[in-house]
C-alpha atoms as a PDB file:
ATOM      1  CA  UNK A   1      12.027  -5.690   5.866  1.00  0.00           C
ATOM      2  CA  UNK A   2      10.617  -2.323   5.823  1.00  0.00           C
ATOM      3  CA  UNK A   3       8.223  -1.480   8.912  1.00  0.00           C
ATOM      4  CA  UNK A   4       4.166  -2.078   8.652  1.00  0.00           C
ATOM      5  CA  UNK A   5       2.402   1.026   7.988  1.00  0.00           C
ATOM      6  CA  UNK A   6      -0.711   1.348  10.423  1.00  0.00           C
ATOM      7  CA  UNK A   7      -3.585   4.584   9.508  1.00  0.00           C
ATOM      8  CA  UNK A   8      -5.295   5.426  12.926  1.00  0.00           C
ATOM      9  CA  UNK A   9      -8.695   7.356  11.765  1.00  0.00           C
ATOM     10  CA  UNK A  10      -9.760   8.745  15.651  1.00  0.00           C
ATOM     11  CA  UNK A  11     -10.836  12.176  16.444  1.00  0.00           C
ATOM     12  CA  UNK A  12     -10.180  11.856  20.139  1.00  0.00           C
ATOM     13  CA  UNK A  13      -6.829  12.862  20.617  1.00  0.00           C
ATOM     14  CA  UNK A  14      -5.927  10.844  24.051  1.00  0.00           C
ATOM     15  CA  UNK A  15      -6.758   7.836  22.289  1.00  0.00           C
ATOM     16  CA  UNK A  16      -4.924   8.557  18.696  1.00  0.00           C
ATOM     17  CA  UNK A  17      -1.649   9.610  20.972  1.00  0.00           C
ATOM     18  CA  UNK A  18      -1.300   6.334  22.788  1.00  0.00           C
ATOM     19  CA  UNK A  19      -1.816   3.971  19.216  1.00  0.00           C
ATOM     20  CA  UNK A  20       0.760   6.467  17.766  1.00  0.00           C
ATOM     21  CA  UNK A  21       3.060   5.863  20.845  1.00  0.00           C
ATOM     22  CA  UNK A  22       2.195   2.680  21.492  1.00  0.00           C
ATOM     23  CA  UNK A  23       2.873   0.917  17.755  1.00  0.00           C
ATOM     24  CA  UNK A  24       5.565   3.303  17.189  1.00  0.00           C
ATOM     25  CA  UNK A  25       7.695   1.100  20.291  1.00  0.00           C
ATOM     26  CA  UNK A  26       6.548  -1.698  18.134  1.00  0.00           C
ATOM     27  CA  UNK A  27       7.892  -1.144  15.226  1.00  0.00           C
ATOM     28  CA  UNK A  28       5.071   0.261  13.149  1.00  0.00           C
ATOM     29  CA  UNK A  29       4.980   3.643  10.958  1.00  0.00           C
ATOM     30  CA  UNK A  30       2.010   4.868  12.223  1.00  0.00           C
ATOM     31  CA  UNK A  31      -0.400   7.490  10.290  1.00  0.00           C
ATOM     32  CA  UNK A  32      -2.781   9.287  11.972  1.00  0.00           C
ATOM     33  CA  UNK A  33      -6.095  11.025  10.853  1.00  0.00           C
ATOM     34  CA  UNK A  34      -8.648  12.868  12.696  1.00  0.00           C
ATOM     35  CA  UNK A  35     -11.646  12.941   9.963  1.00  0.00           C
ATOM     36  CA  UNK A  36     -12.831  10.747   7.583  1.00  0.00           C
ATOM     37  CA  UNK A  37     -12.353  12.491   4.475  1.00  0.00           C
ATOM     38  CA  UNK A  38      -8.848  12.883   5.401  1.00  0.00           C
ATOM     39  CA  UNK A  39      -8.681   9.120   6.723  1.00  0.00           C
ATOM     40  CA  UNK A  40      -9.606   8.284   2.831  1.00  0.00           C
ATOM     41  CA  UNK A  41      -7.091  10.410   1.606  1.00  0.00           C
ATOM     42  CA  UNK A  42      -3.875   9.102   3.725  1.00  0.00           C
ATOM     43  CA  UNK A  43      -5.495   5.527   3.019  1.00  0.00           C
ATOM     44  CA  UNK A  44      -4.727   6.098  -1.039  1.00  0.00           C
ATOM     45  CA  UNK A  45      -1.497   8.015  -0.458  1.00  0.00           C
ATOM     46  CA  UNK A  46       0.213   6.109   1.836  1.00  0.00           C
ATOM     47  CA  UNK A  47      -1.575   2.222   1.071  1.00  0.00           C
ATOM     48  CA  UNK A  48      -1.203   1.224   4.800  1.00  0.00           C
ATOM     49  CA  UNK A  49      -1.107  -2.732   5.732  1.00  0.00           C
ATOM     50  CA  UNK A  50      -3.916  -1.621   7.958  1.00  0.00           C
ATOM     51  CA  UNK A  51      -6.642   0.675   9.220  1.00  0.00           C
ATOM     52  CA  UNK A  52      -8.094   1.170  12.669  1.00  0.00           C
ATOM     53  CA  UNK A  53     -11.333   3.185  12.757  1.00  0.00           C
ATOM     54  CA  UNK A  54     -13.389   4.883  14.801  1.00  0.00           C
ATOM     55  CA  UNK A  55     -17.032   5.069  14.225  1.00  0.00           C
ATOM     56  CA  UNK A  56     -17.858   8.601  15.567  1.00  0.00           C
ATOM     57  CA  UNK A  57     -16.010  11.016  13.434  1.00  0.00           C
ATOM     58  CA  UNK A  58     -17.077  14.735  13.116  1.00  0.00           C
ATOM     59  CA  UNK A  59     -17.168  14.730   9.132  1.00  0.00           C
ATOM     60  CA  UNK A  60     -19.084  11.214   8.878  1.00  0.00           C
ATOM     61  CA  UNK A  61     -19.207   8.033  10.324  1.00  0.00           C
ATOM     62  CA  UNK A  62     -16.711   5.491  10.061  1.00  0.00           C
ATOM     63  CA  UNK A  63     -19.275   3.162   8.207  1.00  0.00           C
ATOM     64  CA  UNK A  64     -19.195   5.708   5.379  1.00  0.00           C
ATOM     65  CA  UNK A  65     -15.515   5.831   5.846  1.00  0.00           C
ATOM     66  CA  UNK A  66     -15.368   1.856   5.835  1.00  0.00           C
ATOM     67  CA  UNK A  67     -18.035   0.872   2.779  1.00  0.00           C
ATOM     68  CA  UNK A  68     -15.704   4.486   0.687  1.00  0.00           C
ATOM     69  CA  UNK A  69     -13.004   2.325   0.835  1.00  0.00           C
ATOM     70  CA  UNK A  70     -13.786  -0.578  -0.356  1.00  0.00           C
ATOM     71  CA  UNK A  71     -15.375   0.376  -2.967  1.00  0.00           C
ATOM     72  CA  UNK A  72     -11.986   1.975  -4.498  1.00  0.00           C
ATOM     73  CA  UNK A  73      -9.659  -0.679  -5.894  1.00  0.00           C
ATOM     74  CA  UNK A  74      -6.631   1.377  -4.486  1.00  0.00           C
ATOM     75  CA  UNK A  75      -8.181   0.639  -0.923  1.00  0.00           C
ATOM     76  CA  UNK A  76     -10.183  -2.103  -0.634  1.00  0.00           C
ATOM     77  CA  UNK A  77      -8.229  -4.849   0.284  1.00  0.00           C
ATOM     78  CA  UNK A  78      -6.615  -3.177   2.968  1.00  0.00           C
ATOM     79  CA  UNK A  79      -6.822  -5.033   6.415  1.00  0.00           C
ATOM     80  CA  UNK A  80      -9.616  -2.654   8.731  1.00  0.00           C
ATOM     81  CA  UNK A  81     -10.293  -2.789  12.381  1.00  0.00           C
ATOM     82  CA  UNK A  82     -13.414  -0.584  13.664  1.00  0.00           C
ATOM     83  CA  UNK A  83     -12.169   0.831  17.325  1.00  0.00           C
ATOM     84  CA  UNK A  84     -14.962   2.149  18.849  1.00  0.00           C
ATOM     85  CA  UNK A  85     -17.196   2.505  21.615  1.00  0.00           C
ATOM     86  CA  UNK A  86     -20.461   1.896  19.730  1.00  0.00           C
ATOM     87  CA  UNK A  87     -20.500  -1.510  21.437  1.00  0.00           C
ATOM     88  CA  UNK A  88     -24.521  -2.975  20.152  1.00  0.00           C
ATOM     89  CA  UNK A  89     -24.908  -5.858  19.035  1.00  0.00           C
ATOM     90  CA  UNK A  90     -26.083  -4.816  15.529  1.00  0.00           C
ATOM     91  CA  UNK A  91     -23.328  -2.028  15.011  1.00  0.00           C
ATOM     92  CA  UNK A  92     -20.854  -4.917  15.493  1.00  0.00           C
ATOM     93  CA  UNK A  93     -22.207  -6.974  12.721  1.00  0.00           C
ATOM     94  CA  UNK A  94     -23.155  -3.816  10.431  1.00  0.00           C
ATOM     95  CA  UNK A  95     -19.444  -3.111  10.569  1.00  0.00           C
ATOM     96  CA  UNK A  96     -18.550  -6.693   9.536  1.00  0.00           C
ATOM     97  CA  UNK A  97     -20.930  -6.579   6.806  1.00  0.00           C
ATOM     98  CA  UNK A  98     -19.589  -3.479   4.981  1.00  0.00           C
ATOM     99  CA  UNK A  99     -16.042  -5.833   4.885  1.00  0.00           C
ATOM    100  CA  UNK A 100     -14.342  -4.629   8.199  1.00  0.00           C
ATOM    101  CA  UNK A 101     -12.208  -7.651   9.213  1.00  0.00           C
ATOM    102  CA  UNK A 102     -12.305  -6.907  13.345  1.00  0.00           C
ATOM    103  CA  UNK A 103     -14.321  -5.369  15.889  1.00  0.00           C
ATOM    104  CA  UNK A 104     -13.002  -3.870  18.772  1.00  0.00           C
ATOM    105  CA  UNK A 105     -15.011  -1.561  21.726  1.00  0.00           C
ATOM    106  CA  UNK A 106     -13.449   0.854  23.499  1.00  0.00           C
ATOM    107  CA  UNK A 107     -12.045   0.711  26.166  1.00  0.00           C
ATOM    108  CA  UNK A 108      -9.869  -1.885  24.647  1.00  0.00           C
ATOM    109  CA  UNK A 109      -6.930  -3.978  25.891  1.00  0.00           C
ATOM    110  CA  UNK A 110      -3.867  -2.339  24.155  1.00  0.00           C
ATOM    111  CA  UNK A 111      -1.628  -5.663  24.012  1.00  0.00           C
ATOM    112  CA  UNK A 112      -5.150  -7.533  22.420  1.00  0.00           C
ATOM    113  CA  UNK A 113      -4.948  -5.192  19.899  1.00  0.00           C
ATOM    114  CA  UNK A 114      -1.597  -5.314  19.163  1.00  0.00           C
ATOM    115  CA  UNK A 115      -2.415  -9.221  18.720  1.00  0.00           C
ATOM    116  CA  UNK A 116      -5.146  -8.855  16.494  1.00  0.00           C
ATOM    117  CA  UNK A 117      -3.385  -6.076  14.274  1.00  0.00           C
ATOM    118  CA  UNK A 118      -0.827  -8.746  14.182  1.00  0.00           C
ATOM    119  CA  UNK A 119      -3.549 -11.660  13.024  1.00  0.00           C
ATOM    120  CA  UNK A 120      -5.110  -9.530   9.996  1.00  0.00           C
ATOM    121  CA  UNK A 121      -1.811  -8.130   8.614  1.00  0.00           C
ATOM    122  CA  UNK A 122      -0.339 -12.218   9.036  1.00  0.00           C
ATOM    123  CA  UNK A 123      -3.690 -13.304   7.466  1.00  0.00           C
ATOM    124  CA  UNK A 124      -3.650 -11.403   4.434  1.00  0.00           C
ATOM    125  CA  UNK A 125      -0.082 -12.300   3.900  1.00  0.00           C
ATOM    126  CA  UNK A 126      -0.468 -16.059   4.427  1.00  0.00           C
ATOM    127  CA  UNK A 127      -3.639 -16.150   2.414  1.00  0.00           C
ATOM    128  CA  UNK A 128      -1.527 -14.846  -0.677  1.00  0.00           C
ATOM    129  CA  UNK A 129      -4.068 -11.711  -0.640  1.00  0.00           C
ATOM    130  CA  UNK A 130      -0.869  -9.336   0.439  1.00  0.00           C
ATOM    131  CA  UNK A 131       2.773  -9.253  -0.636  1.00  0.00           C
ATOM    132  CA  UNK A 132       4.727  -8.859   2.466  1.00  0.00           C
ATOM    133  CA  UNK A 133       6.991  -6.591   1.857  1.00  0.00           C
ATOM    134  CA  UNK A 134       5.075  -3.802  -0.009  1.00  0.00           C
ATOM    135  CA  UNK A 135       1.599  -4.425   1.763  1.00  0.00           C
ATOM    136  CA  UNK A 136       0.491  -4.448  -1.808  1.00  0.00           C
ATOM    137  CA  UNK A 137      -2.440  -6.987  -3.286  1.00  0.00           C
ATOM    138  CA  UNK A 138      -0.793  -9.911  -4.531  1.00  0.00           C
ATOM    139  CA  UNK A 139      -1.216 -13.332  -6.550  1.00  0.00           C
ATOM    140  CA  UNK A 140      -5.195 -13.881  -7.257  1.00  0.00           C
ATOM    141  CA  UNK A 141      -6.307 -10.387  -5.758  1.00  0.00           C
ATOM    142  CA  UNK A 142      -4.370  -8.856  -8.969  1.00  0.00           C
ATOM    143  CA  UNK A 143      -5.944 -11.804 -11.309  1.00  0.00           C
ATOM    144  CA  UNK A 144      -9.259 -11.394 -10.102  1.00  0.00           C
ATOM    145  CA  UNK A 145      -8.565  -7.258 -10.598  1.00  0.00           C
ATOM    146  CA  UNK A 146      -7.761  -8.047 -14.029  1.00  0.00           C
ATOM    147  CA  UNK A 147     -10.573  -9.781 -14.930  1.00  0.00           C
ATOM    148  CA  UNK A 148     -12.439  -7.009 -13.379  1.00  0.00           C
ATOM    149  CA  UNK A 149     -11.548  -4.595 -15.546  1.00  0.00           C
ATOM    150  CA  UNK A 150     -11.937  -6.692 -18.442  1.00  0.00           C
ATOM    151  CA  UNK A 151     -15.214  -6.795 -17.806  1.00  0.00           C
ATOM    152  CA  UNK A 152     -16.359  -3.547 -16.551  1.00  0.00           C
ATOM    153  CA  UNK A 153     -13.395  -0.622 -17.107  1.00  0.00           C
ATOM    154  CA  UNK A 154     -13.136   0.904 -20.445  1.00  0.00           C
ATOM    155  CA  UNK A 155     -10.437   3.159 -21.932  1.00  0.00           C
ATOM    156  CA  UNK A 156      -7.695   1.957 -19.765  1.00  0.00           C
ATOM    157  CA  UNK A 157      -3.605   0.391 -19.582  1.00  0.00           C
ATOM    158  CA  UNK A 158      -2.109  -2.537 -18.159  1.00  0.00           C
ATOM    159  CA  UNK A 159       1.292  -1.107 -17.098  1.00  0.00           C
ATOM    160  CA  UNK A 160       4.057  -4.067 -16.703  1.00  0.00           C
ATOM    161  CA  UNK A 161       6.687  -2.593 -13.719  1.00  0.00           C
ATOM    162  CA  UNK A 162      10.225  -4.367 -13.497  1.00  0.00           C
ATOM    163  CA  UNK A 163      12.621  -2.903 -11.138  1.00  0.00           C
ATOM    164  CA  UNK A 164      15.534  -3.859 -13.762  1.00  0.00           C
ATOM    165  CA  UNK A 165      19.259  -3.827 -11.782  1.00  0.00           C
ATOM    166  CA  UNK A 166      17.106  -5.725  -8.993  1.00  0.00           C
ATOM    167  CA  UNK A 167      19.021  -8.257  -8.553  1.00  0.00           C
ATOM    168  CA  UNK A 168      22.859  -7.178  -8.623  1.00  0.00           C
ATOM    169  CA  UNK A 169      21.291  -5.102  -5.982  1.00  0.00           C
ATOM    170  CA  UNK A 170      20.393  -7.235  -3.874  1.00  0.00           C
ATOM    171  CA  UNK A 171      23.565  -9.682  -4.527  1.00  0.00           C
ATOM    172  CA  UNK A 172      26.036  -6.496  -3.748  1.00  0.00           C
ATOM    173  CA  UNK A 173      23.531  -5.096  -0.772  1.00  0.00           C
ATOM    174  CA  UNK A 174      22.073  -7.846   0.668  1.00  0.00           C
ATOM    175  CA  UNK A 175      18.107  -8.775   1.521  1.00  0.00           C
ATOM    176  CA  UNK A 176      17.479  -5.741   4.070  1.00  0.00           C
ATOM    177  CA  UNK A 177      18.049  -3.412   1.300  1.00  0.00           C
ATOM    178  CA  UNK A 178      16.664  -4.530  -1.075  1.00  0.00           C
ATOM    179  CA  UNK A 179      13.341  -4.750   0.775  1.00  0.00           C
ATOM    180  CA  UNK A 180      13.750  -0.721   0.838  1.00  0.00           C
ATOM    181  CA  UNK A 181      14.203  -0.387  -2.544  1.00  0.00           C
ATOM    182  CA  UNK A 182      11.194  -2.714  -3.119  1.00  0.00           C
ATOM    183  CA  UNK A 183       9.055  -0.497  -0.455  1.00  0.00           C
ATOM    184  CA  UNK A 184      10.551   2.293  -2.584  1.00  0.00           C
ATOM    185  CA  UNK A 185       9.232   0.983  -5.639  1.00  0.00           C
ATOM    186  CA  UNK A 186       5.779   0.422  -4.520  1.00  0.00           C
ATOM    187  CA  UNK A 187       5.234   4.156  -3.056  1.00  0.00           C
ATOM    188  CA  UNK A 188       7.046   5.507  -5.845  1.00  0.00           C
ATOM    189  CA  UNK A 189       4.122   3.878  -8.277  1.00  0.00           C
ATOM    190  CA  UNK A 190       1.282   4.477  -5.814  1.00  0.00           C
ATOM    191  CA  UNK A 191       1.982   7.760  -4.930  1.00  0.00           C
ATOM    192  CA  UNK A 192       2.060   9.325  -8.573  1.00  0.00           C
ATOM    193  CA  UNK A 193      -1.055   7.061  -9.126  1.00  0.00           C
ATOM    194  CA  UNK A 194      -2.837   8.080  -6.567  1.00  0.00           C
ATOM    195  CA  UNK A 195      -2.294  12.493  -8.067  1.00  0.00           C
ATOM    196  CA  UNK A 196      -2.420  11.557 -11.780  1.00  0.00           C
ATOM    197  CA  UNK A 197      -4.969   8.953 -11.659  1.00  0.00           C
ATOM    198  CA  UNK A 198      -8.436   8.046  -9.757  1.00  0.00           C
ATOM    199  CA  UNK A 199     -10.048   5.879  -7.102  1.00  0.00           C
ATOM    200  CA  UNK A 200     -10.782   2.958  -9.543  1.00  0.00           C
ATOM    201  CA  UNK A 201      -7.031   2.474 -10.995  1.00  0.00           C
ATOM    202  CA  UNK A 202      -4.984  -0.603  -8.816  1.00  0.00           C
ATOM    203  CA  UNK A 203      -1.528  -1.882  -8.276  1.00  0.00           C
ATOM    204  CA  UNK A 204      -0.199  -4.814  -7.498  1.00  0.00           C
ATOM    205  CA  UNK A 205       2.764  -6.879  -7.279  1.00  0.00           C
ATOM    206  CA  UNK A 206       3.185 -10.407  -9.224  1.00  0.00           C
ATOM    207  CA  UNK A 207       6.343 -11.201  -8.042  1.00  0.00           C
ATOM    208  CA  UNK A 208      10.028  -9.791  -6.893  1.00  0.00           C
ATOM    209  CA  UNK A 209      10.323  -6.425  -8.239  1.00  0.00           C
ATOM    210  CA  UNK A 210       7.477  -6.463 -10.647  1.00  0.00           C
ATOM    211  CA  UNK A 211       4.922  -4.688 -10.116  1.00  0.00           C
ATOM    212  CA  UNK A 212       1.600  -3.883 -12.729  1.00  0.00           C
ATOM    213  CA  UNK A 213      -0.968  -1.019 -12.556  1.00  0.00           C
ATOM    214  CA  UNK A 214      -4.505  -0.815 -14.072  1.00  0.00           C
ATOM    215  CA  UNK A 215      -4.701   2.898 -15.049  1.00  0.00           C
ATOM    216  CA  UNK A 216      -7.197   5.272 -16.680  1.00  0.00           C
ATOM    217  CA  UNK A 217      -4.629   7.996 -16.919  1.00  0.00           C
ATOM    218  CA  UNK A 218      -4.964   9.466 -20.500  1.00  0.00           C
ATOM    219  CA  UNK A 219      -1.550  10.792 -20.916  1.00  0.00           C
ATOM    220  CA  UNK A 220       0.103   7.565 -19.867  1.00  0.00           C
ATOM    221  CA  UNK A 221       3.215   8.995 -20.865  1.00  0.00           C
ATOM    222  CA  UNK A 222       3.943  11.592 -18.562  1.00  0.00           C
ATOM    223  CA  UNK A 223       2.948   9.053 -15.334  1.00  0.00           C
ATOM    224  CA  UNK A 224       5.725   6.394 -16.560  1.00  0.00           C
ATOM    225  CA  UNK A 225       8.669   9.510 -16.850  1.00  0.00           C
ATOM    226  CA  UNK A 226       7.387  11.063 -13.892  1.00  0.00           C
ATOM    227  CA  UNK A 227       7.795   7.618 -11.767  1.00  0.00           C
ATOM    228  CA  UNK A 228      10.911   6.186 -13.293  1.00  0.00           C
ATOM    229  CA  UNK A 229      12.846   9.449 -13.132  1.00  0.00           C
ATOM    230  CA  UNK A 230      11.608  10.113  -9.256  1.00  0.00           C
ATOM    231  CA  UNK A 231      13.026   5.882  -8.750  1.00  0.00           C
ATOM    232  CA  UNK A 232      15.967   6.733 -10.534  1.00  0.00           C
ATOM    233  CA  UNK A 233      16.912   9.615  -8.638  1.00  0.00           C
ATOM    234  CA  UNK A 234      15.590   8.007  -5.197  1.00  0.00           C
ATOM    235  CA  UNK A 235      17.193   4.478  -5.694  1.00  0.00           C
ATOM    236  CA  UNK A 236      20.783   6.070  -5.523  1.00  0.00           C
ATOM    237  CA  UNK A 237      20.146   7.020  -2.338  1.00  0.00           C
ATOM    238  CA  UNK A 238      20.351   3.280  -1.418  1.00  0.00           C
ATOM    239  CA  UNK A 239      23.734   3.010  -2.865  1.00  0.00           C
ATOM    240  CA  UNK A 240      27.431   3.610  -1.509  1.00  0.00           C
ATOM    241  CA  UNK A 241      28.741   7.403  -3.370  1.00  0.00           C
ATOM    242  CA  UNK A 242      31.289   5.228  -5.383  1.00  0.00           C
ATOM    243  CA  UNK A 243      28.471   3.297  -6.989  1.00  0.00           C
ATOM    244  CA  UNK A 244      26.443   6.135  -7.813  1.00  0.00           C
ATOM    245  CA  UNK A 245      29.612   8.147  -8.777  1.00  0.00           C
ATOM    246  CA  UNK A 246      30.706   5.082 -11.507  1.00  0.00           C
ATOM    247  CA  UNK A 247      27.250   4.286 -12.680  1.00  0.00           C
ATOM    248  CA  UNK A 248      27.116   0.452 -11.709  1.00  0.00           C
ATOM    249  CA  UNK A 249      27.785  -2.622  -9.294  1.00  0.00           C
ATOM    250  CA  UNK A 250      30.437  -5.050  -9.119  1.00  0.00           C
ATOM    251  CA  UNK A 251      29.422  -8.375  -8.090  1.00  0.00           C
ATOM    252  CA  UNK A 252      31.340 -11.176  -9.463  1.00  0.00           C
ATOM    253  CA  UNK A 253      33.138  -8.482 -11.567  1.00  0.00           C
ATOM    254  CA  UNK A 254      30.399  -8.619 -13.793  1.00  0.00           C
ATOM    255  CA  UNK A 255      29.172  -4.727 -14.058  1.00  0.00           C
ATOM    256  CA  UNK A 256      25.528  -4.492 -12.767  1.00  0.00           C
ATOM    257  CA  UNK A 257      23.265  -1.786 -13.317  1.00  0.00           C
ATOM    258  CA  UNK A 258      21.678   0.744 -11.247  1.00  0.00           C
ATOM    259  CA  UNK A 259      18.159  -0.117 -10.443  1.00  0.00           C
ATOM    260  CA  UNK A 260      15.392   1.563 -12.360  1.00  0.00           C
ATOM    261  CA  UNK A 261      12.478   1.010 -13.928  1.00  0.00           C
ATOM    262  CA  UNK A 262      11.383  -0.728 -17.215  1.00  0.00           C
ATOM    263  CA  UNK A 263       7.635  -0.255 -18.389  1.00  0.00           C
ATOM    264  CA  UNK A 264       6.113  -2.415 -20.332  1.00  0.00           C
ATOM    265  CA  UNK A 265       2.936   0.031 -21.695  1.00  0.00           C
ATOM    266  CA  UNK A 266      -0.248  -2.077 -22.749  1.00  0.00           C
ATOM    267  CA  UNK A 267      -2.620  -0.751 -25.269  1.00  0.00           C
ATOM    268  CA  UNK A 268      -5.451   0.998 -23.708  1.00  0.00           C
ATOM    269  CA  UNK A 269      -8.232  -1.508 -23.785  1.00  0.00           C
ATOM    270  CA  UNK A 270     -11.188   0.116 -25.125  1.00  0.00           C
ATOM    271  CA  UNK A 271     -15.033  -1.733 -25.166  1.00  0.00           C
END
């Protein structure tokens, strides 16, 4: 299974050098940010599993940074933590009214933390709000997104995502890897959502290897070729040079593709 991706928003550099170090032993990718306009930006770009942030930050506080992202469907069901050593009573319960999930004051027990990072990443996955793998919403998150939209979005596509060749993949590779080439799916998507499109477009996952996106990219066109020829060319890198080199898998001498994308490109839904 690919590793847990953890954004760090902290100015003070002691502290954002030992959760680097110290979830980096653990196993995490670890993002770090010292502002939180940048914070928001790794938070679309690289979809972490989960966000610990400080309140004091030089650009604004970590309130602002905390209520920005949940108000953007690419962000806002993303697991946060406020680190901090604002430690009042009422700053503890403004931060768990704008939707942060923890509260933590400085100084803070590291191995407690690594507990409770533990807890809201498990949490979201057992609740059916996160798909392990990919970190991405899941099951009635993308329902409920859907309905959204219906409602309140106009001018906008449902894009279908199957990772076709999936399966011989896996079957000829084995579980491991195919968990990269899901991961590899999922920032594939993102990340060209995230420059082509805005804050309000989402993606999820429904199930194994398919993925949708709510988009209000007008040229919808040049966002599926631009992320199906970047998986395309990526997704070889998973295979042996022999594969690549013949154009398929064997597994049970039946001829299996390699992996890429099929979209599935909704009419734009227009009130």
């Amino acid at each position: 299974m690919g590793k847990k991706r953890i954004l760090a928003i902290e100015d003070d550099m002691d502290v954002a050098e030992l959760l680097i170090m110290y979830f980096d032993s653990q196993g995490y990718e670890v993002f770090h940010a010292d502002s939180g306009g940048d914070g928001i930006t790794l938070a679309r770009s690289k979809l972490p599993n989960l966000i610990l942030l400080d309140i004091m930050l030089p650009d604004m506080e970590g309130f602002e940074v905390c209520q920005a992202l949940r108000q953007a469907n690419l962000t806002k069901y993303i697991p946060i933590i406020f680190l901090t050593q604002r430690n009042a009573r009422s700053d503890k319960i403004s931060g768990l009214q704008i939707g942060a999930d923890d509260y933590i004051t400085k100084p803070f027990d590291v191995e407690e933390l690594r507990i409770r990072v533990q807890s809201s990443i498990a949490r979201a996955t057992r609740d059916h709000l996160h798909e392990p793998i990919t970190g991405l919403p899941a099951g009635p998150m993308v329902e409920d997104e859907y309905q959204s939209f219906l409602r309140q979005r106009s001018n906008w596509h449902r894009l279908d995502v199957r990772v076709a060749g999936f399966t011989g993949f896996k079957d000829a590779y084995g579980f491991l890897t195919a968990n990269e080439a899901l991961s590899l799916a999922a920032k594939v998507l993102s990340g060209s959502l995230v420059e082509m499109g805005d804050a309000n477009d989402f993606i999820g996952t429904l199930e194994d290897a398919h993925f949708v996106v709510f988009t209000h990219i007008p040229e919808i066109e040049k966002y599926t070729q631009a992320v199906s020829k970047e998986f395309s060319e990526r997704a070889k890198m998973l295979y042996r040079f022999t594969d690549v080199d013949q154009g398929y898998v064997l597994v049970d001498e039946k001829r299996e593709p390699l992996m890429h994308f099929d979209i599935q490109v909704h009419a734009p839904v227009i009130d």
